[in-house]
N, C-alpha and C. Protein backbone atom coordinates (compact mmCIF):
# COMPACT_ATOMS: atom_id res chain seq x y z
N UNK A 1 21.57 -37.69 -66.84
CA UNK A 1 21.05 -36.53 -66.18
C UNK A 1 20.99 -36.75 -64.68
N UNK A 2 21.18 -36.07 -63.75
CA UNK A 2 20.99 -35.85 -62.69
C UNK A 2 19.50 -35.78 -61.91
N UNK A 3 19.71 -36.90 -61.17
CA UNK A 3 18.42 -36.78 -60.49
C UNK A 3 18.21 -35.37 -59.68
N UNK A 4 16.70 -35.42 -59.41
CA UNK A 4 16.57 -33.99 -58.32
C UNK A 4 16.36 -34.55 -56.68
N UNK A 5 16.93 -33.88 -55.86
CA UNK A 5 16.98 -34.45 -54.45
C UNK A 5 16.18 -33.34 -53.52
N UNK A 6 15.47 -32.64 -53.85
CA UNK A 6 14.43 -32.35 -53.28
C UNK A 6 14.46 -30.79 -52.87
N UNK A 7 15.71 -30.20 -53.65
CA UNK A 7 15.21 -28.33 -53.56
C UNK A 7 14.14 -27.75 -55.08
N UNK A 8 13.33 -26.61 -54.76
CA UNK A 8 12.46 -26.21 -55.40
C UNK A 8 13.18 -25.34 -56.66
N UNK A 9 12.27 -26.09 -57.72
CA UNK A 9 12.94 -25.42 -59.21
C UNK A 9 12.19 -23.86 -58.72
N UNK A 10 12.49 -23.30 -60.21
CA UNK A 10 11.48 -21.54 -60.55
C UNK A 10 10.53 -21.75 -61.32
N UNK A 11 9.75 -21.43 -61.30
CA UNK A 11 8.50 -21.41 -62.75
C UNK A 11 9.03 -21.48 -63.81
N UNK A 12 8.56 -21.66 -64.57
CA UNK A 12 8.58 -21.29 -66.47
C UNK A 12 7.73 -21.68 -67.18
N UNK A 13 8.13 -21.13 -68.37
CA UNK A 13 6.69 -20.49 -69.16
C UNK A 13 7.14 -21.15 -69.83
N UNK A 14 5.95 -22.53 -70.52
CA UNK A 14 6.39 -23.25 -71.74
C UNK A 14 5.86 -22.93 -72.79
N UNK A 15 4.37 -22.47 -72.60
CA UNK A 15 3.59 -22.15 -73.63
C UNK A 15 3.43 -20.63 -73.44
N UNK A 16 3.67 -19.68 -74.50
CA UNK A 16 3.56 -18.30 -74.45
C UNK A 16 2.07 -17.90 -73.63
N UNK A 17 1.84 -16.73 -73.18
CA UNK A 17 0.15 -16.43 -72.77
C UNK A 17 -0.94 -16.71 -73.89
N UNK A 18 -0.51 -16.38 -74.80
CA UNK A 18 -1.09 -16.22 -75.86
C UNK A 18 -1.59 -17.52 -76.28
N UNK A 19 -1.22 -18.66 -76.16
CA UNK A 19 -1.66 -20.00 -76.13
C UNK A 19 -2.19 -20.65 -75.21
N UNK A 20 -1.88 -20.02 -73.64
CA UNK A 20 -2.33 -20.55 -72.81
C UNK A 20 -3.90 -19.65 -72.96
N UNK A 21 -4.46 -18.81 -73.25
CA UNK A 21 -4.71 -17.84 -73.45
C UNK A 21 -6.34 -18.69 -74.46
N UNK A 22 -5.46 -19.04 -75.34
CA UNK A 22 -5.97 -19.63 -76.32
C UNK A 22 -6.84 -21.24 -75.86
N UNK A 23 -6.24 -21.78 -74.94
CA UNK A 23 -6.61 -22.69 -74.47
C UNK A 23 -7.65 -22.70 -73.56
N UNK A 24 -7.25 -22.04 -73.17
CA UNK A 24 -8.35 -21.26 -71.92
C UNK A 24 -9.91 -21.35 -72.27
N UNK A 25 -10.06 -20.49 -73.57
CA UNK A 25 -11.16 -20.08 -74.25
C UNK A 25 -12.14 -21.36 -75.08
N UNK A 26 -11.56 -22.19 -75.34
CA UNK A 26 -11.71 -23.23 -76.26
C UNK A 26 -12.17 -24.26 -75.24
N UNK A 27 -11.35 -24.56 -73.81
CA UNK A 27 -11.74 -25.47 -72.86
C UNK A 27 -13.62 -24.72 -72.33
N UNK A 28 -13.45 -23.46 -72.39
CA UNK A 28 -14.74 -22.82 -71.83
C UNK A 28 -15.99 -22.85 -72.40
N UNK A 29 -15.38 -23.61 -74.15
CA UNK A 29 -16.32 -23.76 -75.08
C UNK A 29 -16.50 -25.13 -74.91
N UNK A 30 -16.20 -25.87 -74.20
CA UNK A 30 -16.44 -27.42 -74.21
C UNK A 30 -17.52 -27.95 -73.55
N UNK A 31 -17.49 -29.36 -73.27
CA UNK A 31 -18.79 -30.03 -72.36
C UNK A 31 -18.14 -30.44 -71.16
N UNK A 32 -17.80 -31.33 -70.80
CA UNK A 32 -18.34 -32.05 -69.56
C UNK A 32 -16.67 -31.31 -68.81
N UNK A 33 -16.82 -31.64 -67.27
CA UNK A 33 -15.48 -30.82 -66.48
C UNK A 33 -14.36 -31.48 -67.10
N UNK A 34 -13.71 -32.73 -67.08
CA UNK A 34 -13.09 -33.15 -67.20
C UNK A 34 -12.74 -32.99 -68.77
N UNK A 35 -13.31 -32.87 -69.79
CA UNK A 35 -13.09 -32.36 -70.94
C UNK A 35 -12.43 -31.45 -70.96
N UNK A 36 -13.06 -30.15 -70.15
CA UNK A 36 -12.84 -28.84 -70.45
C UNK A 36 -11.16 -28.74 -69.86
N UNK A 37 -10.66 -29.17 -68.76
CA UNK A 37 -9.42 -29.35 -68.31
C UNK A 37 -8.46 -30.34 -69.01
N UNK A 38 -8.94 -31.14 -70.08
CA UNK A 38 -8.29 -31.67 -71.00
C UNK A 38 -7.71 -30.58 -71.71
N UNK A 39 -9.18 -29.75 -72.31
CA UNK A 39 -8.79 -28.74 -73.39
C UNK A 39 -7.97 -27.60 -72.90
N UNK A 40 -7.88 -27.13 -71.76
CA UNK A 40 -6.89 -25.88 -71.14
C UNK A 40 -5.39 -27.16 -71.58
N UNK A 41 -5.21 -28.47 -71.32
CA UNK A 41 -3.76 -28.71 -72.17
C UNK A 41 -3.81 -28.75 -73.27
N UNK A 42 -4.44 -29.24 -74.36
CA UNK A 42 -3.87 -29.17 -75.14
C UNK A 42 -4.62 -30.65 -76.21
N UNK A 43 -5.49 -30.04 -77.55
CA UNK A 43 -6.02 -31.72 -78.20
C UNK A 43 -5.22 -32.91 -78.01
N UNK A 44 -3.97 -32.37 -77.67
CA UNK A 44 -2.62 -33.80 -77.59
C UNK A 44 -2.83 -34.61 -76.38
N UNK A 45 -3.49 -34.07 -75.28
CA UNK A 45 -3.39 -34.55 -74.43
C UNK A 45 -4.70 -35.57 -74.06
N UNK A 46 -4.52 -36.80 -74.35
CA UNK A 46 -5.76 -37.12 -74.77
C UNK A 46 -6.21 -38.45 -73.70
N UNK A 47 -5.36 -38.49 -72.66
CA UNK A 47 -5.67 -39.62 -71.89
C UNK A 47 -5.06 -39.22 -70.24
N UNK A 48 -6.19 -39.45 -69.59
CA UNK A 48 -5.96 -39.17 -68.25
C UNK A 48 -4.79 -40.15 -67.73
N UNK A 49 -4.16 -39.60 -66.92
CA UNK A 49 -2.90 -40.41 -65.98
C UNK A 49 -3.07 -40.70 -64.66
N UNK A 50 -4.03 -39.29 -64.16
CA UNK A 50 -4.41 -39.50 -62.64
C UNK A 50 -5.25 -38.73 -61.86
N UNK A 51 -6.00 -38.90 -61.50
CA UNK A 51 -7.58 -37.99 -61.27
C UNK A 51 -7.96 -38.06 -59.53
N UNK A 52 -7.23 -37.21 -58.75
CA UNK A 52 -7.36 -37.52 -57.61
C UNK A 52 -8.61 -36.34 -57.02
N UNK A 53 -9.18 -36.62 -55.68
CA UNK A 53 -10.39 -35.78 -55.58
C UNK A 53 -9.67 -36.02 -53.96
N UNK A 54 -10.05 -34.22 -53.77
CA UNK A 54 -8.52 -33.89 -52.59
C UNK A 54 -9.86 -33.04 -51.72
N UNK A 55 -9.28 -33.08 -50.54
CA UNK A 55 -8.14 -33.73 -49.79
C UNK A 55 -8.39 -35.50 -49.81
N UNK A 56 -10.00 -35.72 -49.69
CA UNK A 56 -10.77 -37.05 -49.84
C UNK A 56 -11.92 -37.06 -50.88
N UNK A 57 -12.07 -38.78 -50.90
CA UNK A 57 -13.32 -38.76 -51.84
C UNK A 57 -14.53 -37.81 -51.42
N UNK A 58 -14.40 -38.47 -49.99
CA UNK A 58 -16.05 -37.83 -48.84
C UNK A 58 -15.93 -36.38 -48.92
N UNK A 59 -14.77 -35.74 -49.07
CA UNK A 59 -14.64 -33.98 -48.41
C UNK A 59 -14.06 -33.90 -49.59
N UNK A 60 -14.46 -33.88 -50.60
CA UNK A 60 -13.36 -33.10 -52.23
C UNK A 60 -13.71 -31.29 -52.18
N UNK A 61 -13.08 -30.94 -52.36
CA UNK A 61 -12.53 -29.22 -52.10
C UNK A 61 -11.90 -29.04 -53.85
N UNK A 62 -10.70 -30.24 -54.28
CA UNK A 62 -10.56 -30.18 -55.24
C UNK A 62 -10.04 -31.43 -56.21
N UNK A 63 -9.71 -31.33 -57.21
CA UNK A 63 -9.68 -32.28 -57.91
C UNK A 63 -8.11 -32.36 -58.70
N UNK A 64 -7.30 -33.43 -58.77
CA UNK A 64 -6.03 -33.06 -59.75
C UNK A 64 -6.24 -33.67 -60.32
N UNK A 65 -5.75 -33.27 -61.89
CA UNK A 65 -5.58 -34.19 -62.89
C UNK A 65 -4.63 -34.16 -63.95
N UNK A 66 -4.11 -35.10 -64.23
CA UNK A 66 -2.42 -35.40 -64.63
C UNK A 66 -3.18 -36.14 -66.13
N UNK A 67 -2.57 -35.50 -67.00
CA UNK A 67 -2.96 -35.80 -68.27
C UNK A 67 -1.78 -36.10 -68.98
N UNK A 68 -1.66 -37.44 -70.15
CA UNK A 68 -0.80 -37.74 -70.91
C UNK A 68 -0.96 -37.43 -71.97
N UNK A 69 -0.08 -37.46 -73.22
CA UNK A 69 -0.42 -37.19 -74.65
C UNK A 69 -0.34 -38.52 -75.34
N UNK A 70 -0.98 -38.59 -76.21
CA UNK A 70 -0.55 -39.77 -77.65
C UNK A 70 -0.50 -41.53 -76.92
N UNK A 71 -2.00 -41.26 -76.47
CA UNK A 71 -2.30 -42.61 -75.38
C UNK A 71 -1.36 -42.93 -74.28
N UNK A 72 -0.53 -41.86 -73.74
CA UNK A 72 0.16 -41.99 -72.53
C UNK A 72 1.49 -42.98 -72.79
N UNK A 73 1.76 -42.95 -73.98
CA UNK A 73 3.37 -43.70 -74.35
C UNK A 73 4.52 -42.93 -73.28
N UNK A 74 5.27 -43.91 -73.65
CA UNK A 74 6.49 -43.46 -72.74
C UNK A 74 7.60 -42.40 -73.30
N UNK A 75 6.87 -41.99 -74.66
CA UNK A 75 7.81 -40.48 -74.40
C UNK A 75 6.90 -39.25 -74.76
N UNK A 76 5.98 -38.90 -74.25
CA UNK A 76 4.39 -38.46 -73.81
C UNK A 76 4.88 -37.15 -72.84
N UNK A 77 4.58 -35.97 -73.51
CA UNK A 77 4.81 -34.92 -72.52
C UNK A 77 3.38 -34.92 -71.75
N UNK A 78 3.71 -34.58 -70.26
CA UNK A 78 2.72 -34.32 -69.06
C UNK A 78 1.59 -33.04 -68.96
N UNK A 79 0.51 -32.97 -68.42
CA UNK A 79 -0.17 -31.76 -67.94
C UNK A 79 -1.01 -32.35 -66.87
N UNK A 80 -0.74 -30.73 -66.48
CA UNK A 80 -1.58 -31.07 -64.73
C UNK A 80 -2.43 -29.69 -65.05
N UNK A 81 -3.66 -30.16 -64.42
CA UNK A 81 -5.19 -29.08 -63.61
C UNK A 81 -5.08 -29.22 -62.53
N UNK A 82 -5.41 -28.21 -61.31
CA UNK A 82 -5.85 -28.46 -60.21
C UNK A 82 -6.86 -27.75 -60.31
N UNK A 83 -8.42 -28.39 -60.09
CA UNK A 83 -9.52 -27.59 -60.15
C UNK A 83 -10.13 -27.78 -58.90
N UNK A 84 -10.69 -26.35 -58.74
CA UNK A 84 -11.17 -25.93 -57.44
C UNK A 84 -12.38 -26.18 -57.15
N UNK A 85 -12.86 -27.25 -56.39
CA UNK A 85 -14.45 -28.01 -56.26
C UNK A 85 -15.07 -26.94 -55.44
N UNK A 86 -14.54 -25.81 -54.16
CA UNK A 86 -15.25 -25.28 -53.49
C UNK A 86 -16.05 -24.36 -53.90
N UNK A 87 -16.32 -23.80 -55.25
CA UNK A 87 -17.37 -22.72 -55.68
C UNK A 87 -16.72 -21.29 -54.86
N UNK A 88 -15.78 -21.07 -54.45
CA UNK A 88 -14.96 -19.58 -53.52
C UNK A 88 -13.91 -19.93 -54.20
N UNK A 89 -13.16 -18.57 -54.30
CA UNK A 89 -12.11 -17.90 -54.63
C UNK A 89 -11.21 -18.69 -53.59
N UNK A 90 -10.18 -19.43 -53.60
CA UNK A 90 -9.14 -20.03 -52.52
C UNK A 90 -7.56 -19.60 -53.45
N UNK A 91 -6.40 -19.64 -52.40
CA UNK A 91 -5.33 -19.78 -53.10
C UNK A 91 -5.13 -21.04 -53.46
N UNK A 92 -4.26 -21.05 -54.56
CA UNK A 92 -3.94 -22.70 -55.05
C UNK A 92 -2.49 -22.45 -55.63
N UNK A 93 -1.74 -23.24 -55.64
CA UNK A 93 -0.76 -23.58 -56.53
C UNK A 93 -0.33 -25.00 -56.51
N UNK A 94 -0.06 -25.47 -58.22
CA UNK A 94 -0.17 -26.30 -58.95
C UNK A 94 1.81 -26.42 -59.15
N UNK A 95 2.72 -27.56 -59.15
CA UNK A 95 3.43 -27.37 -59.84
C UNK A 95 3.88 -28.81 -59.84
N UNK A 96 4.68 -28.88 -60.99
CA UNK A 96 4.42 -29.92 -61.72
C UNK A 96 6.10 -30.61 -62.43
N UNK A 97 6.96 -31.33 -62.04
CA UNK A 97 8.72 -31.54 -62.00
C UNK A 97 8.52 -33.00 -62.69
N UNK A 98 9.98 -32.82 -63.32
CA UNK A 98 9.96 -33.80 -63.85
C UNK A 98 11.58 -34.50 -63.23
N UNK A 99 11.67 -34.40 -62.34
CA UNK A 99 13.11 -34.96 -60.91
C UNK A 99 14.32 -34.95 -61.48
N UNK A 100 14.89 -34.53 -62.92
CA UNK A 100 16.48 -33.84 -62.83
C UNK A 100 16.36 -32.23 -62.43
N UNK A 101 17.39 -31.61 -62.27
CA UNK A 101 18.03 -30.67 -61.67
C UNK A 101 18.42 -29.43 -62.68
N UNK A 102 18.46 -30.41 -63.90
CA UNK A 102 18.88 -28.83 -64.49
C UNK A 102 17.43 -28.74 -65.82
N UNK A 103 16.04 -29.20 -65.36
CA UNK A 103 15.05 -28.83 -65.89
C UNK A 103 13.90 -28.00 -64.64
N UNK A 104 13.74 -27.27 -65.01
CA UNK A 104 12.55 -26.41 -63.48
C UNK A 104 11.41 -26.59 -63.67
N UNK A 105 10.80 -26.78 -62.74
CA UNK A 105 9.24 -27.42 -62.49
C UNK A 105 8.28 -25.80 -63.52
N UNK A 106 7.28 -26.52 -63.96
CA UNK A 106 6.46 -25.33 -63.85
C UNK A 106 4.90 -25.22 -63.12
N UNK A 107 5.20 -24.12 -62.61
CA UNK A 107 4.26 -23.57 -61.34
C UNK A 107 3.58 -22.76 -62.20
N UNK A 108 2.23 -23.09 -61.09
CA UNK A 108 1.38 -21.62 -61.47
C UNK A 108 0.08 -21.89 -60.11
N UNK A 109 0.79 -20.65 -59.29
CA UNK A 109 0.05 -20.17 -58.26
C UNK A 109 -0.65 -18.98 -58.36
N UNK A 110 -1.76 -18.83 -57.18
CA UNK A 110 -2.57 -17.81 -57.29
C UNK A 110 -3.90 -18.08 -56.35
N UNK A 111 -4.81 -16.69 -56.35
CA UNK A 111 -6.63 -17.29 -56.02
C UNK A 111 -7.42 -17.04 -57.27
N UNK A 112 -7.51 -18.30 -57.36
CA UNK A 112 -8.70 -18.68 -58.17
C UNK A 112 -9.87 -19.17 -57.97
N UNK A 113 -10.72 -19.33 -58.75
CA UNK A 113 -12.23 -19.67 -58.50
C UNK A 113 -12.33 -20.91 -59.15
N UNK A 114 -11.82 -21.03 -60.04
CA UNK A 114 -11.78 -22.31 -61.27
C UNK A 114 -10.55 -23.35 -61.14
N UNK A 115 -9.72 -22.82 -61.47
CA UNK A 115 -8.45 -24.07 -61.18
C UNK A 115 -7.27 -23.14 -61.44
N UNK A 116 -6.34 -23.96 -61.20
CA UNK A 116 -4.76 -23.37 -61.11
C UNK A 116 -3.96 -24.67 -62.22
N UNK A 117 -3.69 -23.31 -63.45
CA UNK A 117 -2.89 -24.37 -64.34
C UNK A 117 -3.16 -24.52 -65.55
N UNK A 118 -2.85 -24.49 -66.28
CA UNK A 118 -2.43 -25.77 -66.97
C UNK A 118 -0.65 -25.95 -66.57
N UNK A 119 -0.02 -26.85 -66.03
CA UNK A 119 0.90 -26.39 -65.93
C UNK A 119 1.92 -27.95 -66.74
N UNK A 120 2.93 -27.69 -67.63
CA UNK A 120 3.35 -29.02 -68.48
C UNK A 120 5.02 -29.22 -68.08
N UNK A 121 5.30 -30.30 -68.39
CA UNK A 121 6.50 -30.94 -68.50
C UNK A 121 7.00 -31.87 -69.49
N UNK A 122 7.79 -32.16 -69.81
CA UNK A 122 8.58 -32.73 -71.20
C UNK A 122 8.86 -34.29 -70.70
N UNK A 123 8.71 -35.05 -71.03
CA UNK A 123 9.01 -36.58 -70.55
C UNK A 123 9.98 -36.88 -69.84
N UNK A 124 9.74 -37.53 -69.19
CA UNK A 124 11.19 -38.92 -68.02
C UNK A 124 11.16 -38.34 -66.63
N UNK A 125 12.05 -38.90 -65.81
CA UNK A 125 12.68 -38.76 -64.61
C UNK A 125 11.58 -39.14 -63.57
N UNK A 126 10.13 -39.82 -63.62
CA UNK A 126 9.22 -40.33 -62.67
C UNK A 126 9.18 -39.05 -61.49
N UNK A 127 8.21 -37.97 -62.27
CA UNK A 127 8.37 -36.68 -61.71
C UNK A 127 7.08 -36.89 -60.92
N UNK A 128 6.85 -35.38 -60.22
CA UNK A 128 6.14 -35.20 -59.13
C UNK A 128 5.37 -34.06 -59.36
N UNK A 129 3.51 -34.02 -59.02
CA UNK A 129 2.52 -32.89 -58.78
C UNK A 129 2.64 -32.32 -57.65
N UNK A 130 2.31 -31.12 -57.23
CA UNK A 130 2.17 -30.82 -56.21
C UNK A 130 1.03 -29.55 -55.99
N UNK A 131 -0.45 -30.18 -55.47
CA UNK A 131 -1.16 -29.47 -55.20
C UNK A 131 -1.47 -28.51 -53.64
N UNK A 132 -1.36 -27.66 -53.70
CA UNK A 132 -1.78 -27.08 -52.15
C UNK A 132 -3.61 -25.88 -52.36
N UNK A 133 -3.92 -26.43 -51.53
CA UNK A 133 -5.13 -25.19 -51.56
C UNK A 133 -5.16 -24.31 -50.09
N UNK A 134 -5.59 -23.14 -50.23
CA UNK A 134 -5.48 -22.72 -48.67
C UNK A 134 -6.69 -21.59 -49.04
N UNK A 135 -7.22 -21.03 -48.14
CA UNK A 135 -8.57 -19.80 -47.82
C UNK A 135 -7.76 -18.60 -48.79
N UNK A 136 -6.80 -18.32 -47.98
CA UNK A 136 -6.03 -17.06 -49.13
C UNK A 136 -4.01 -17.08 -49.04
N UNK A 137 -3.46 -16.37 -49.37
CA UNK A 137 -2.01 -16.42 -49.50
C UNK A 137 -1.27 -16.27 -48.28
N UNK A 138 -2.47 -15.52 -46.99
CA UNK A 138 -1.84 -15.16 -45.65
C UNK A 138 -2.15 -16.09 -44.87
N UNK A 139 -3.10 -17.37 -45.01
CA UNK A 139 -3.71 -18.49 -44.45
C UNK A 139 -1.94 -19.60 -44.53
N UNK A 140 -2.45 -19.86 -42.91
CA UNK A 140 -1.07 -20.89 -42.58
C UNK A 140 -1.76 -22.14 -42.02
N UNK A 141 -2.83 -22.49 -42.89
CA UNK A 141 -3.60 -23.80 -43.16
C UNK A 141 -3.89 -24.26 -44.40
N UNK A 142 -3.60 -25.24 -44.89
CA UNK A 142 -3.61 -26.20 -45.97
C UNK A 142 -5.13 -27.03 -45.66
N UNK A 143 -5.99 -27.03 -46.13
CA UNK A 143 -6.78 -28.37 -46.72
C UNK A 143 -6.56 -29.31 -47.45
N UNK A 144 -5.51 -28.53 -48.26
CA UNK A 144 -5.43 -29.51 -49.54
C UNK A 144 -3.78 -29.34 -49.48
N UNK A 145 -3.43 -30.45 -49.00
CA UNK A 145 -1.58 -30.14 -49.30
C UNK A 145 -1.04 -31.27 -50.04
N UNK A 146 -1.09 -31.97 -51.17
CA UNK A 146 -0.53 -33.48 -51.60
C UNK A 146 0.45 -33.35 -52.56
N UNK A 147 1.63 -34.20 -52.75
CA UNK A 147 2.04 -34.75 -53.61
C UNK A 147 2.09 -36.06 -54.08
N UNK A 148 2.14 -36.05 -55.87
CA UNK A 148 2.03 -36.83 -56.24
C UNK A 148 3.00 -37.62 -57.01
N UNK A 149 3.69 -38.58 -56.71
CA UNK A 149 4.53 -39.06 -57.60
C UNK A 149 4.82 -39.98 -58.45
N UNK A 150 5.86 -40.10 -59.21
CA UNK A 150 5.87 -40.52 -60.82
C UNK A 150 4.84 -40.78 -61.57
N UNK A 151 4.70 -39.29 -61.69
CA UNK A 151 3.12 -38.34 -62.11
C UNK A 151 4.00 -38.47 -64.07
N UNK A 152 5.12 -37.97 -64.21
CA UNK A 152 5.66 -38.04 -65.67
C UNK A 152 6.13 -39.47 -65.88
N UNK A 153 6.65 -39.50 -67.04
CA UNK A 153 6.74 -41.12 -67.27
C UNK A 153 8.42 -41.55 -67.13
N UNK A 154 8.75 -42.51 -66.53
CA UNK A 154 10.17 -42.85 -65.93
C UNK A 154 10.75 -43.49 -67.39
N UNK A 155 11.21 -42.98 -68.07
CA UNK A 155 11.72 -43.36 -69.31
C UNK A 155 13.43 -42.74 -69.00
């Protein structure tokens, strides 16, 4: 497969609404934060990969978290949260590659109050998160601009 050299995939929809939908509701029924953003992926996803608190520890605004399935083996599909620490409505978008070319990242932007995402990927290629937060969609300031890499597993 072809590596990716750094132009932007399109969204896609892995899981119908109706599941994401489903997930949604079930994470809202849960306990602690980090649970509940487990449960928006998925019971499979059962072991954290990477839990960053953005932009800094001291100033967190928000939080990413990169979740593995089936104790994080190496052929373990991915999920990412980006949850929104500021208590306000901010824009966010979440998206989430797995670095060949003929698979497309999936995104999911917007303003939210809660987080942006669940957003998944299928194993290999030592892929990349990419969180941004900003005030609203017309704001040409970032607080929160990071990527993260070989976020999926390099198999």
């Amino acid at each position: 497969m072809a590596k990716r050299t750094g132009s932007v995939r399109t969204a896609r929809a892995p899981f119908s609404s109706a599941v994401r939908a489903a997930r949604v509701a079930s994470a809202n029924r849960a306990g602690s934060a980090s649970e509940n953003l487990a449960n928006l992926c998925g019971a499979e996803y059962d072991t954290i990969t990477l839990a960053l608190r953005l932009p800094t520890d001291a100033s967190r605004l928000g939080t990413l978290w990169v979740y593995g399935g089936n104790g994080a083996g190496s052929d373990q599909n991915t999920c990412s949260v980006f949850d929104n620490n500021t208590g306000t409505s901010k824009w966010m978008k979440l998206q989430l590659c797995d670095n060949y070319t003929n698979t497309p990242c999936d995104v999911d932007q917007g303003t939210f109050s809660q987080y942006a995402g669940p957003v998944w990927q299928k194993p290999g290629g030592c892929g990349t998160v990419t969180a941004l937060m900003k005030a609203s969609s017309s704001s040409s300031t970032y607080p929160i601009n990071r990527v993260a890499d070989n976020v999926t597993n390099c198999n």
